[in-house]
Structure formats: structure tokens, C-alpha cells
C-alpha atoms as a PDB file:
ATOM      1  CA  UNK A   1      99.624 137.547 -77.760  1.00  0.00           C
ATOM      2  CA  UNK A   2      99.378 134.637 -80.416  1.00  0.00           C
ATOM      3  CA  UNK A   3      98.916 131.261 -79.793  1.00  0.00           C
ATOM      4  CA  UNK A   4     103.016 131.059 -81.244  1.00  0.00           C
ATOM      5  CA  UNK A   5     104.400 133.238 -78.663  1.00  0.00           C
ATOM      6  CA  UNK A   6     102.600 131.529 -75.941  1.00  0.00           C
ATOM      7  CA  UNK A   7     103.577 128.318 -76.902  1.00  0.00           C
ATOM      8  CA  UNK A   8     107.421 129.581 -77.218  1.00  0.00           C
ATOM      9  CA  UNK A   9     106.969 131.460 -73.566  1.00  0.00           C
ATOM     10  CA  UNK A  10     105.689 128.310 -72.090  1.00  0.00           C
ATOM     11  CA  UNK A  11     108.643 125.669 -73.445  1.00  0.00           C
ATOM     12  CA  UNK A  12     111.610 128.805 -72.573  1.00  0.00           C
ATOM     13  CA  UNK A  13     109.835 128.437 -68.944  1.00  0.00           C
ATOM     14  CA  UNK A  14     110.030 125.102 -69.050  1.00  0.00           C
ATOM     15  CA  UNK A  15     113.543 124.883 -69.769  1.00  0.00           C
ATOM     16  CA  UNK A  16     114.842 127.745 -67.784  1.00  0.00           C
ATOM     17  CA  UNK A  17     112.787 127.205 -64.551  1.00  0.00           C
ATOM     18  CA  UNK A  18     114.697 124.160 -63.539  1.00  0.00           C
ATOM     19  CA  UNK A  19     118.145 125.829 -64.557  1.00  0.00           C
ATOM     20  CA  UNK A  20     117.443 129.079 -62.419  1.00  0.00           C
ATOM     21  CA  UNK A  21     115.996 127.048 -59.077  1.00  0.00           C
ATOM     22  CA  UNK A  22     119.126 124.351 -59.368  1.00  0.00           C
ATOM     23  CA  UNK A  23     120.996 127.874 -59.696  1.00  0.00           C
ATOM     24  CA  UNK A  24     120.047 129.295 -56.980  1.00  0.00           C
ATOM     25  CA  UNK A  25     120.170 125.605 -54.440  1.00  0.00           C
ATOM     26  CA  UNK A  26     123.969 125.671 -55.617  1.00  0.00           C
ATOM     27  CA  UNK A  27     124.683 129.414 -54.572  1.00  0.00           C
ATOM     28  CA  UNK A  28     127.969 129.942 -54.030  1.00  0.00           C
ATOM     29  CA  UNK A  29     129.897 130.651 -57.713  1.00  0.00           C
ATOM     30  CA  UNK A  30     127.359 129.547 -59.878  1.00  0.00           C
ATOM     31  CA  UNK A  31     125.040 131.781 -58.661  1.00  0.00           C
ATOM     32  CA  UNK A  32     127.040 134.450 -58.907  1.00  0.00           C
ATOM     33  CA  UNK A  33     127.735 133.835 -62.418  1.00  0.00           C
ATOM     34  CA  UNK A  34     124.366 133.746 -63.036  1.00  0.00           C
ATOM     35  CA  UNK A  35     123.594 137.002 -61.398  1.00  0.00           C
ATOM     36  CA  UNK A  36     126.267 139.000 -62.929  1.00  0.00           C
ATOM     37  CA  UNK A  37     125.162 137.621 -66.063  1.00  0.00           C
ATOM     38  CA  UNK A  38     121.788 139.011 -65.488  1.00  0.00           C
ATOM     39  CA  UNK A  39     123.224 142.304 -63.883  1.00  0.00           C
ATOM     40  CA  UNK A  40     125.790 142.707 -66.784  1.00  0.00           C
ATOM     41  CA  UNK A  41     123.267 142.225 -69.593  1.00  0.00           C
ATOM     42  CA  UNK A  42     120.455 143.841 -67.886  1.00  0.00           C
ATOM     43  CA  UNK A  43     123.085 146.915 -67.817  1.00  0.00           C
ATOM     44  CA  UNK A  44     123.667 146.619 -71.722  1.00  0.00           C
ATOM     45  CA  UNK A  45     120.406 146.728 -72.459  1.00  0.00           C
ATOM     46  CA  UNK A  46     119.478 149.874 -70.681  1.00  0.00           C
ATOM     47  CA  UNK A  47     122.127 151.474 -72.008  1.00  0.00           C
ATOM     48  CA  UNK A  48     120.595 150.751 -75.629  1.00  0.00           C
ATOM     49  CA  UNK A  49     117.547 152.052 -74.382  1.00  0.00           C
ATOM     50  CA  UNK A  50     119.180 155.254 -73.427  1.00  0.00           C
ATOM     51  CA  UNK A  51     120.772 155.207 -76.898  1.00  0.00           C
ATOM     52  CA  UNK A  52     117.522 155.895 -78.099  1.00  0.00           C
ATOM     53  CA  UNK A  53     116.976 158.852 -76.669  1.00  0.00           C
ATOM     54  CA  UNK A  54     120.409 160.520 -77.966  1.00  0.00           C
ATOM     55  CA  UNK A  55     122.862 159.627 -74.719  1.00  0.00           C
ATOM     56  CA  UNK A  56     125.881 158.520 -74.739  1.00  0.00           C
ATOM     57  CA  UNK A  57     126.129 156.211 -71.838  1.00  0.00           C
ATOM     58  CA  UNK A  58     129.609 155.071 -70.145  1.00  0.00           C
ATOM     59  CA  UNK A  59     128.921 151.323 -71.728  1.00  0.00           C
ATOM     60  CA  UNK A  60     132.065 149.266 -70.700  1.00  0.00           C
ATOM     61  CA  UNK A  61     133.144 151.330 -67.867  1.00  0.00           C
ATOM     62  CA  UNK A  62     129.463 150.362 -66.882  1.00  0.00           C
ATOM     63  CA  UNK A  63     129.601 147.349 -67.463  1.00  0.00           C
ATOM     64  CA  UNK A  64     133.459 147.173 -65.275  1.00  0.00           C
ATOM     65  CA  UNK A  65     131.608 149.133 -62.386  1.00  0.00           C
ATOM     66  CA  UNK A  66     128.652 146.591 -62.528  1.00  0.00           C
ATOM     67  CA  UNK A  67     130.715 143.431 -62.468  1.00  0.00           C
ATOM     68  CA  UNK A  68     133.074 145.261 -59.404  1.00  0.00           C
ATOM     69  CA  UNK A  69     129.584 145.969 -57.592  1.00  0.00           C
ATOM     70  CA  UNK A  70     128.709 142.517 -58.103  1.00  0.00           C
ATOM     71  CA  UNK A  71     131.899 140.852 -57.107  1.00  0.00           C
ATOM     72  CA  UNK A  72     132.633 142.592 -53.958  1.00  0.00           C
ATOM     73  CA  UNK A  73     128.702 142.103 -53.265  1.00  0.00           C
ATOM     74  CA  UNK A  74     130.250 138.340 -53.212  1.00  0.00           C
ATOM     75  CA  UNK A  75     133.675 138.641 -52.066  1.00  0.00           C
ATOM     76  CA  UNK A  76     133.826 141.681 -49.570  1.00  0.00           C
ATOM     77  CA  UNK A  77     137.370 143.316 -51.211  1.00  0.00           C
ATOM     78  CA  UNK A  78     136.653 146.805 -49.737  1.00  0.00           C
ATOM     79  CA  UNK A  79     133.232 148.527 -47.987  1.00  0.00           C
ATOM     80  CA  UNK A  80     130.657 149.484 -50.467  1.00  0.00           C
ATOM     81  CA  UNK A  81     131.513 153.518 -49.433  1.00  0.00           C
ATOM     82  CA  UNK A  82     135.013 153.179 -50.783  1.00  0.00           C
ATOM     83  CA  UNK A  83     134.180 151.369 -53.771  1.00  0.00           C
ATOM     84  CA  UNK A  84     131.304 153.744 -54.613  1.00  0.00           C
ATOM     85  CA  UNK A  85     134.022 156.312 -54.241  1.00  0.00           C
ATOM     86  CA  UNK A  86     136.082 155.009 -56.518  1.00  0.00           C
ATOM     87  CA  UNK A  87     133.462 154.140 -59.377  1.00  0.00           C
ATOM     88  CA  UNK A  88     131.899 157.844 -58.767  1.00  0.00           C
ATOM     89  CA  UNK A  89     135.154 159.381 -59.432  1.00  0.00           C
ATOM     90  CA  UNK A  90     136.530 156.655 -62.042  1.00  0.00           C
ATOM     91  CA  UNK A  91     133.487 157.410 -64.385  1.00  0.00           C
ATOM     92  CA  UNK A  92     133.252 161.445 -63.965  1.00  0.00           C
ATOM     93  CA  UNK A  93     137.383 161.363 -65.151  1.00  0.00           C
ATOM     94  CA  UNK A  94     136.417 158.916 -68.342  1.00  0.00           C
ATOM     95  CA  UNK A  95     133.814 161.814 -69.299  1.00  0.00           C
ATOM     96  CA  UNK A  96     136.284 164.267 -68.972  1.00  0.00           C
ATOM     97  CA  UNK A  97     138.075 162.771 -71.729  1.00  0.00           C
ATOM     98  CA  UNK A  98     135.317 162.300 -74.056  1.00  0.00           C
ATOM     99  CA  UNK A  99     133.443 164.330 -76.536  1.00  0.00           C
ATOM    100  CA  UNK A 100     130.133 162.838 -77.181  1.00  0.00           C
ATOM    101  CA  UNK A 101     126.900 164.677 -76.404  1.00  0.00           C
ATOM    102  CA  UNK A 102     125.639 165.936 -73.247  1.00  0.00           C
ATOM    103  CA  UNK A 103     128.196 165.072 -70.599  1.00  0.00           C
ATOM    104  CA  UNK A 104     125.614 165.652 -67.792  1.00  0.00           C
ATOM    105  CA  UNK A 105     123.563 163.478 -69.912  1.00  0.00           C
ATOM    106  CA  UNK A 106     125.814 160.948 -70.299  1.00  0.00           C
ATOM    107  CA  UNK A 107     127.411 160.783 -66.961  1.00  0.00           C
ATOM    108  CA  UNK A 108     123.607 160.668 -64.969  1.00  0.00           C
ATOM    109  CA  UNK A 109     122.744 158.005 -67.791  1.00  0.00           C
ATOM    110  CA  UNK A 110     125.475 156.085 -66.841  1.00  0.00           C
ATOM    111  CA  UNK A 111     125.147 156.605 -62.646  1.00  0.00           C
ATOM    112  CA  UNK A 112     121.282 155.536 -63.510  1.00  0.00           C
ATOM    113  CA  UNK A 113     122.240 152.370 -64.585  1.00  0.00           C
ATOM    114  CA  UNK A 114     125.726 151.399 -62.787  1.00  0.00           C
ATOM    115  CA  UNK A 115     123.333 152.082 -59.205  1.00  0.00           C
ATOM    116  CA  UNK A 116     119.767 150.473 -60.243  1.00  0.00           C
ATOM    117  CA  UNK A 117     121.063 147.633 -61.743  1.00  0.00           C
ATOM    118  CA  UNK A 118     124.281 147.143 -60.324  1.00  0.00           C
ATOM    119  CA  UNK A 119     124.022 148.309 -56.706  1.00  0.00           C
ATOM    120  CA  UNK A 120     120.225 146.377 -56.788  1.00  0.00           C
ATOM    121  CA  UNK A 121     121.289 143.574 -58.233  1.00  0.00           C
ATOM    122  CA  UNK A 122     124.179 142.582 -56.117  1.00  0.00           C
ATOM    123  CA  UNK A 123     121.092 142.947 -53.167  1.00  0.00           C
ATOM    124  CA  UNK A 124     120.218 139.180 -54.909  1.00  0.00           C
ATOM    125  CA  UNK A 125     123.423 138.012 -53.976  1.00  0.00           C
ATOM    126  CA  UNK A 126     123.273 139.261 -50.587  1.00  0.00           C
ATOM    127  CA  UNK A 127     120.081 137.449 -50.164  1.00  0.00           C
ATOM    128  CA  UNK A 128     121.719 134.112 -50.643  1.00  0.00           C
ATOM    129  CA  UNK A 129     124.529 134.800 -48.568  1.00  0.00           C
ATOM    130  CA  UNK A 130     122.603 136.542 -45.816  1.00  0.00           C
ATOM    131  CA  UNK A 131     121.936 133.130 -43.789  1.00  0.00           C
ATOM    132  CA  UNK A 132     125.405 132.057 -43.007  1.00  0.00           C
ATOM    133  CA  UNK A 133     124.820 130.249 -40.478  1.00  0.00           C
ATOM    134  CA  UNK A 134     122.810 127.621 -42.558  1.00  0.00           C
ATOM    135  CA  UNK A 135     123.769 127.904 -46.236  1.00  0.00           C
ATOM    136  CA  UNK A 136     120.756 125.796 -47.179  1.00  0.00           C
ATOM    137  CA  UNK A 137     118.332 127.863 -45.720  1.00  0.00           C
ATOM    138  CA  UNK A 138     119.359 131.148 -47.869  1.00  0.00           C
ATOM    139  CA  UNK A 139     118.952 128.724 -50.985  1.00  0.00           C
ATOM    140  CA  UNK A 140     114.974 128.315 -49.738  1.00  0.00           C
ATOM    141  CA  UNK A 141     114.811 132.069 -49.393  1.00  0.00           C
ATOM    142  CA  UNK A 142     116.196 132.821 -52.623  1.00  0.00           C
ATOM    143  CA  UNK A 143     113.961 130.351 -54.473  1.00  0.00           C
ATOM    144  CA  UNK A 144     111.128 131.208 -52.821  1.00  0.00           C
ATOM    145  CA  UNK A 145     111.401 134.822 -53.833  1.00  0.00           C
ATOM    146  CA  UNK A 146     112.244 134.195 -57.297  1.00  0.00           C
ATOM    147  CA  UNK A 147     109.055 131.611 -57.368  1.00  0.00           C
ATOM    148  CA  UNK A 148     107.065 134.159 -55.559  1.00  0.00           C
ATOM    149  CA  UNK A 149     107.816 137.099 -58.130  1.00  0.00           C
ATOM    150  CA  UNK A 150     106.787 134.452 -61.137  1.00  0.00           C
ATOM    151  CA  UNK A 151     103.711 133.743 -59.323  1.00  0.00           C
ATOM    152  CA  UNK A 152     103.174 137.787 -58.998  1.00  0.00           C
ATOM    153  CA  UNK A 153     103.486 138.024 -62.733  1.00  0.00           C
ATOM    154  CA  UNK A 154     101.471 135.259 -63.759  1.00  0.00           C
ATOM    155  CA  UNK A 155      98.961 136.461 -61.146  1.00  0.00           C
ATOM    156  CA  UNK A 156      98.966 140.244 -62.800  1.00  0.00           C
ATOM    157  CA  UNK A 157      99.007 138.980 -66.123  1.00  0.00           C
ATOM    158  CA  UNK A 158      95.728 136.353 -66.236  1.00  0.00           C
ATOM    159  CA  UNK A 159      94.063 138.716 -63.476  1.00  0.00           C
ATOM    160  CA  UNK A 160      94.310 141.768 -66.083  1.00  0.00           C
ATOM    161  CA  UNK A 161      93.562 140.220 -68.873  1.00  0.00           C
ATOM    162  CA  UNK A 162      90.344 138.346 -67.424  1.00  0.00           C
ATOM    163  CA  UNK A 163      89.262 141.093 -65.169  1.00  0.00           C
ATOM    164  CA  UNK A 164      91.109 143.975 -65.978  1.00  0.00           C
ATOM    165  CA  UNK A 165      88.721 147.086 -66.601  1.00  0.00           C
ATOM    166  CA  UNK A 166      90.635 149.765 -64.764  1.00  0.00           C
ATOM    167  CA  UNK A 167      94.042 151.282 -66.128  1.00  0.00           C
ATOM    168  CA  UNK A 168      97.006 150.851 -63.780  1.00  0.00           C
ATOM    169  CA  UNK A 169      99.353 153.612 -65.129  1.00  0.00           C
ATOM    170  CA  UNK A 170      98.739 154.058 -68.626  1.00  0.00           C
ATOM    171  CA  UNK A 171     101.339 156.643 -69.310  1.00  0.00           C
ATOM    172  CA  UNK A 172     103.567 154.103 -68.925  1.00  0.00           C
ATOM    173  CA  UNK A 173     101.759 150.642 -69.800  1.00  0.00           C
ATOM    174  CA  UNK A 174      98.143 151.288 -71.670  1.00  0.00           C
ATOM    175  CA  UNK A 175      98.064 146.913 -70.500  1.00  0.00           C
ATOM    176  CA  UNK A 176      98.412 146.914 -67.196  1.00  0.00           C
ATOM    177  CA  UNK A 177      95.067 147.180 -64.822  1.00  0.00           C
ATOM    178  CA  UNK A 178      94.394 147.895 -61.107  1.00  0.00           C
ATOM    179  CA  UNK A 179      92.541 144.978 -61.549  1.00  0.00           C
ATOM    180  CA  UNK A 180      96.010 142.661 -62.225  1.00  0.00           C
ATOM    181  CA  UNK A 181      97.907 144.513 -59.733  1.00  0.00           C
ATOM    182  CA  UNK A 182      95.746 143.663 -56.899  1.00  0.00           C
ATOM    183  CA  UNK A 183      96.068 139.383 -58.088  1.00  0.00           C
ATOM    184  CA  UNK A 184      99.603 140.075 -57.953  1.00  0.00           C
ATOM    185  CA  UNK A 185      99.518 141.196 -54.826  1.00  0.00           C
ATOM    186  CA  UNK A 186      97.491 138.874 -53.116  1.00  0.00           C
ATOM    187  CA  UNK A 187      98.898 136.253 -54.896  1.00  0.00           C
ATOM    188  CA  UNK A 188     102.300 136.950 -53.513  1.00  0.00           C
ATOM    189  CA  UNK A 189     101.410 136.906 -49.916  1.00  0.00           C
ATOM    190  CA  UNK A 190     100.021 133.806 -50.603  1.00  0.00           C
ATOM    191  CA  UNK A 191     102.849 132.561 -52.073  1.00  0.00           C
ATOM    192  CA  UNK A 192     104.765 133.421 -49.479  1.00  0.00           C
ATOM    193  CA  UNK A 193     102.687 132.656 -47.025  1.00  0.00           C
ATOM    194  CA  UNK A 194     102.813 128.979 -48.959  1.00  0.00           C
ATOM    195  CA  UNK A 195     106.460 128.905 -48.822  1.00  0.00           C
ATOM    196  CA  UNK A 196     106.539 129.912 -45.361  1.00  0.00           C
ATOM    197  CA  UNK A 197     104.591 126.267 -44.589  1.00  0.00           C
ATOM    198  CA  UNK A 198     106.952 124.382 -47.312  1.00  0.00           C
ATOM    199  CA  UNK A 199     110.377 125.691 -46.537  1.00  0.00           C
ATOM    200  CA  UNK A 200     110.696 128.839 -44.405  1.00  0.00           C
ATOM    201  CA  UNK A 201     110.185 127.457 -41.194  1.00  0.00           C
ATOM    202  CA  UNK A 202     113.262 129.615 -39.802  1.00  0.00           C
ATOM    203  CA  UNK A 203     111.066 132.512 -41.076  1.00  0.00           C
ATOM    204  CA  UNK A 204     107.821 133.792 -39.256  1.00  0.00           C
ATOM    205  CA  UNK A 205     104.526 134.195 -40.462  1.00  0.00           C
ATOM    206  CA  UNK A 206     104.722 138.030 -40.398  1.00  0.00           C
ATOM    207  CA  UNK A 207     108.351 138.153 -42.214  1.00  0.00           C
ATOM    208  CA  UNK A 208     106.525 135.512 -44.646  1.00  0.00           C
ATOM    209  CA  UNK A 209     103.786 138.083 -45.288  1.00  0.00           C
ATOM    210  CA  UNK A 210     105.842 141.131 -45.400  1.00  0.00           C
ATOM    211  CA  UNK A 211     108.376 139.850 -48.028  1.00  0.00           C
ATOM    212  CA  UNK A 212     104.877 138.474 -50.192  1.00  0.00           C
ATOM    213  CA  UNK A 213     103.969 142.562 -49.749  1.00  0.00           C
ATOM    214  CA  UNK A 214     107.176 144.052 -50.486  1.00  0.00           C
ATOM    215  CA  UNK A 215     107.354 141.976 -53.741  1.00  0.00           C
ATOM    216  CA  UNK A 216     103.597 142.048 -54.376  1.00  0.00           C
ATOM    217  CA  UNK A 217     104.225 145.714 -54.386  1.00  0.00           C
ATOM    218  CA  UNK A 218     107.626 146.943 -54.837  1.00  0.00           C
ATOM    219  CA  UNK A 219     108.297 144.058 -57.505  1.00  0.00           C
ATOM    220  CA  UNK A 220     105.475 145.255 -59.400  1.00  0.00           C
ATOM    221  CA  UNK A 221     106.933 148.668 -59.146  1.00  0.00           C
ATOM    222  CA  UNK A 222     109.925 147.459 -60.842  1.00  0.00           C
ATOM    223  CA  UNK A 223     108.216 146.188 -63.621  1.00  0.00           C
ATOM    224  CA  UNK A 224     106.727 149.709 -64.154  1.00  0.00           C
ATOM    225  CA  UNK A 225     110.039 151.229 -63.692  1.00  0.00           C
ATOM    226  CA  UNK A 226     111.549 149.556 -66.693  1.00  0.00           C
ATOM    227  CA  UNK A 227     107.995 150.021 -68.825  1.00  0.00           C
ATOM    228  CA  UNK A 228     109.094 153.571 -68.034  1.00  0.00           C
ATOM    229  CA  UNK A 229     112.029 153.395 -69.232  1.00  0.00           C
ATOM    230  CA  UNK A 230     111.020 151.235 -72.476  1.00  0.00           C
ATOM    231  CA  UNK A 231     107.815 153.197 -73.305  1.00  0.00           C
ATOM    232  CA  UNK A 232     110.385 156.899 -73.238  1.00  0.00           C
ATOM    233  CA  UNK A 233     112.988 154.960 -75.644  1.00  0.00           C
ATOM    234  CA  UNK A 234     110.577 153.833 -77.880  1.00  0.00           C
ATOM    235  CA  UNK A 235     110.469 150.091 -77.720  1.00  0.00           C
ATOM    236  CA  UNK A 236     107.861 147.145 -76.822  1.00  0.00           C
ATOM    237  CA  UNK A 237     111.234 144.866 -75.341  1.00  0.00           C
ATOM    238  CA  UNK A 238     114.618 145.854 -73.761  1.00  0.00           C
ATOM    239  CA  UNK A 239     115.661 143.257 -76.364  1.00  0.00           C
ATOM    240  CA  UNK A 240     114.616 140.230 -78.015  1.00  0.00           C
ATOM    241  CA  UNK A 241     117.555 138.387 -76.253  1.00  0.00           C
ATOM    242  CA  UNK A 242     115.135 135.543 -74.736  1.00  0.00           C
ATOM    243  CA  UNK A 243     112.266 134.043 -77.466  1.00  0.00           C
ATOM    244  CA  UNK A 244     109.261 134.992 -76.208  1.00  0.00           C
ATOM    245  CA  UNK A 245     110.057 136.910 -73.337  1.00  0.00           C
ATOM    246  CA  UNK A 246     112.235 139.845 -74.518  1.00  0.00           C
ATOM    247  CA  UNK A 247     115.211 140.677 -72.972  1.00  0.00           C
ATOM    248  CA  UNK A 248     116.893 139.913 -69.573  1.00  0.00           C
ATOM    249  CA  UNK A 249     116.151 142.960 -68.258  1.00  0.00           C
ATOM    250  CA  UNK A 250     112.520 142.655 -69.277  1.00  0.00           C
ATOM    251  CA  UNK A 251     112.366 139.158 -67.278  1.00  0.00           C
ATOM    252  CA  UNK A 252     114.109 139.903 -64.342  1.00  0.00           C
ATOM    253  CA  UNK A 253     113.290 143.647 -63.478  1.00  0.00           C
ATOM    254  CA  UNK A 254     110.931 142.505 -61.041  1.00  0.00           C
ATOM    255  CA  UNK A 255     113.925 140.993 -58.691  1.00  0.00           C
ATOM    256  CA  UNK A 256     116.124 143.370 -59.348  1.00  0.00           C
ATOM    257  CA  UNK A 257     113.824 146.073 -57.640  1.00  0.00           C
ATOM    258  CA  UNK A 258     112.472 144.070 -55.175  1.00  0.00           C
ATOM    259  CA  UNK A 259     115.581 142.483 -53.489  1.00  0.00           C
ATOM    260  CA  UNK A 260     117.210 145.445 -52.149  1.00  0.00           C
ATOM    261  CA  UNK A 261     113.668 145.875 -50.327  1.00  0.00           C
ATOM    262  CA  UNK A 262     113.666 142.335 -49.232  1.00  0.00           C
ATOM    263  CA  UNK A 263     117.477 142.789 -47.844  1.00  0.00           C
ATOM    264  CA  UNK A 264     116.851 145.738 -46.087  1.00  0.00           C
ATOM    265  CA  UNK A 265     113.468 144.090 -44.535  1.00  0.00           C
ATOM    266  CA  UNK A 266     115.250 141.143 -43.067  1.00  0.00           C
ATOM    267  CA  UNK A 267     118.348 143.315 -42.347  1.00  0.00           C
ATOM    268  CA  UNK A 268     116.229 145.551 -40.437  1.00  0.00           C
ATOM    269  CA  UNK A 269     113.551 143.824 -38.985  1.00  0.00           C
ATOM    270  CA  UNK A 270     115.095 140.032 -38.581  1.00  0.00           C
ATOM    271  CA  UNK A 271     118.054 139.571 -38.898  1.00  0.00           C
END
């Protein structure tokens, strides 16, 4: 990476870091803006990846099923059963009517994306609704998981590229070292563990702990996931949307993998 594109990634942070944590202390519509925005364009960008590799992806019904996914996440209209019904059988009938490529293609291209991104991402939202009780305590949670998951990446990325000997996956990322993954890792338990002593005090130490694993882990899973994706379609960035960083996919595919684990934790386990 040059010395350029470091110093544009560091003043982007800079900028957007404050944004993102004010963001996510508001909750309530602003946040949800800001989520759909990154579900929405997250969803766009996929389906340009898929482009790549000759599908014909469902892009504005997509899109429509996304933002529906993401509202009712907020507003409860109808159970998520019914309105997975309906976006199942809304998007097999719109392929019925076209005649572009491979509609088995197209159609699991399009489920791929409507469900990872848009089911996953509307877990974020859930996550700062899920303490009710005490609407400033789900904006601690939420910023503590998105500060954890930067902390992860950092972590990974100065781990690997001090330390890293040991290929992670290189199939899908020839960068990425065993030797990265495991400072992520730790790094987001203590992170956790850090925001635990900070903020979380309605949290214990274990739930602490096992939300710093689950992103430490699953989060870094997600970033493989869409390397996956990226490194099949041909391209370094899901887009160049953000300078320095690539696209919003690229930045945020971390969270959008690791919340639905996070919900179903504290759904499960704590709350």
C-alpha cells in the first residue's frame, strides 16, 4: 500500500468514525438510514460482482426486497415468514417474465444477495433495538461492536503484515495470514472485554467475551466471504465508492456477517 493511500485511508477514518458512532448513539431513524444505505449499496455492488461472472441478477427488485427486509427489521409490518414468502415468490414471477441468461442463475444470484445482505443486515438494526428497555444501552452495544470489528481489522492487518508467515486461505486472499487472524482475534476479546469495563456494565464478562469471539471469528469470516466473492469476479474492490477503502461492501462486510451471530447469541443465551 503507498504512503498516498494510507494517508487517504487514515483522513476518510477520521472523518467517518465520528459520523458512524454519533450514528449509531442517535439510533432510531438515522440509523436506519444509515443501515439501509449500507445494506442497499452493499446489495448493488454484489450484484456487479455477479455481473462479472455472466448473471443476470434481479437488481431493483433486489434492491425493493432489501429495503422491505430492512424496514420491517425496523418497523415490524408483518413476521419475517410472511414477508420472506412474499419476496420468494415476488422474485421467482419477475424471472418468469424475463429472458436473460440462466434463470436458475439469475434467480439463486439474486436470493444470494437479497438473504446475506439483506436478511444479515437488518440483524444490525435489531441489535440497536434489542434493549428496549433502556434505549441508551443498545447505542453502547452497537458502538462497541462496530469499534470492536475496526479494532479486529486493524489487529489482522498490522499483525499480518509484521508477523505474517503462514497463509490464511490463499485461494481466496494470497494476503491474509494465520498469523493476522489470530491478532484479530485476540484483539477482539480484548476489545470487548475493554468495553465491557467502559460501557457494558448491563453485560457480563462471559457475554463480553463471547461477542469479542463471535466477531473475532465469524467477522473475520465475513471478510473472507466477500474476498470470495471478489477474487471469483475478478476484482481487487467491490467498488471504489469510498477513497481508499473500496466499496461499502468491502468496509462493512465484517458487520454484516457478524451481527446476525451476535443477535442470535444474546437472543439465545441473554436475553
Amino acid at each position: 500500500m503507498s504512503k498516498n493511500n494510507t494517508a487517504v485511508r487514515v483522513i476518510v477514518s477520521v472523518v467517518t468514525i465520528p459520523v458512524i458512532l454519533l450514528l449509531c448513539y442517535l439510533g432510531r431513524i438515522p440509523f436506519l438510514v444509515f443501515i439501509s444505505f449500507i445494506g442497499i449499496v452493499s446489495f448493488f455492488e454484489y450484484t456487479k460482482l455477479a455481473q462479472k461472472k455472466d448473471a443476470s441478477p434481479l437488481v431493483m427488485p433486489g434492491i425493493l426486497a432489501v429495503m422491505a427486509l430492512l424496514l420491517n427489521s425496523y418497523f415490524h409490518y408483518v413476521d419475517y415468514f410472511t414477508l420472506i414468502l412474499i419476496i420468494t415468490m415476488l422474485i421467482v414471477l419477475i424471472e418468469l417474465f424475463r429472458n436473460k441468461g440462466s434463470s436458475i442463475f439469475n434467480i439463486g444470484v439474486t436470493f444470494l444477495g437479497i438473504f446475506y445482505i439483506g436478511l444479515f443486515s437488518s440483524s444490525i438494526l435489531e441489535l440497536r433495538e434489542i434493549l428496549s428497555y433502556n434505549y441508551d444501552y443498545g447505542a453502547w452495544l452497537i458502538i462497541s461492536i462496530f469499534v470492536t470489528i475496526w479494532v479486529c481489522d486493524s489487529a489482522a492487518f498490522f499483525g499480518g503484515v509484521n508477523l505474517g508467515k503462514h497463509k490464511l486461505f490463499p485461494r481466496v486472499s494470497p494476503n491474509k495470514s494465520w498469523e493476522g487472524a489470530i491478532f484479530g482475534f485476540v484483539f477482539s476479546v480484548i476489545a470487548m472485554l475493554a468495553a465491557k469495563y467502559i460501557l457494558l456494565d448491563f453485560l457480563t464478562w462471559i457475554d463480553s467475551a463471547a461477542i469479542g469471539i463471535i466477531i473475532g471469528t465469524i467477522g473475520q469470516l465475513g471478510d473472507l466471504t466477500e474476498s470470495l466473492i471478489k477474487r471469483d469476479a475478478g476484482v481487487k474492490d467491490s467498488s471504489n465508492l469510498i477513497p481508499g477503502h473500496g466499496g461499502i461492501f468491502d468496509r462493512f462486510d465484517s458487520l454484516i456477517v457478524a451481527s446476525p451471530a451476535v443477535y442470535l447469541y444474546l437472543k439465545l443465551f441473554t436475553f
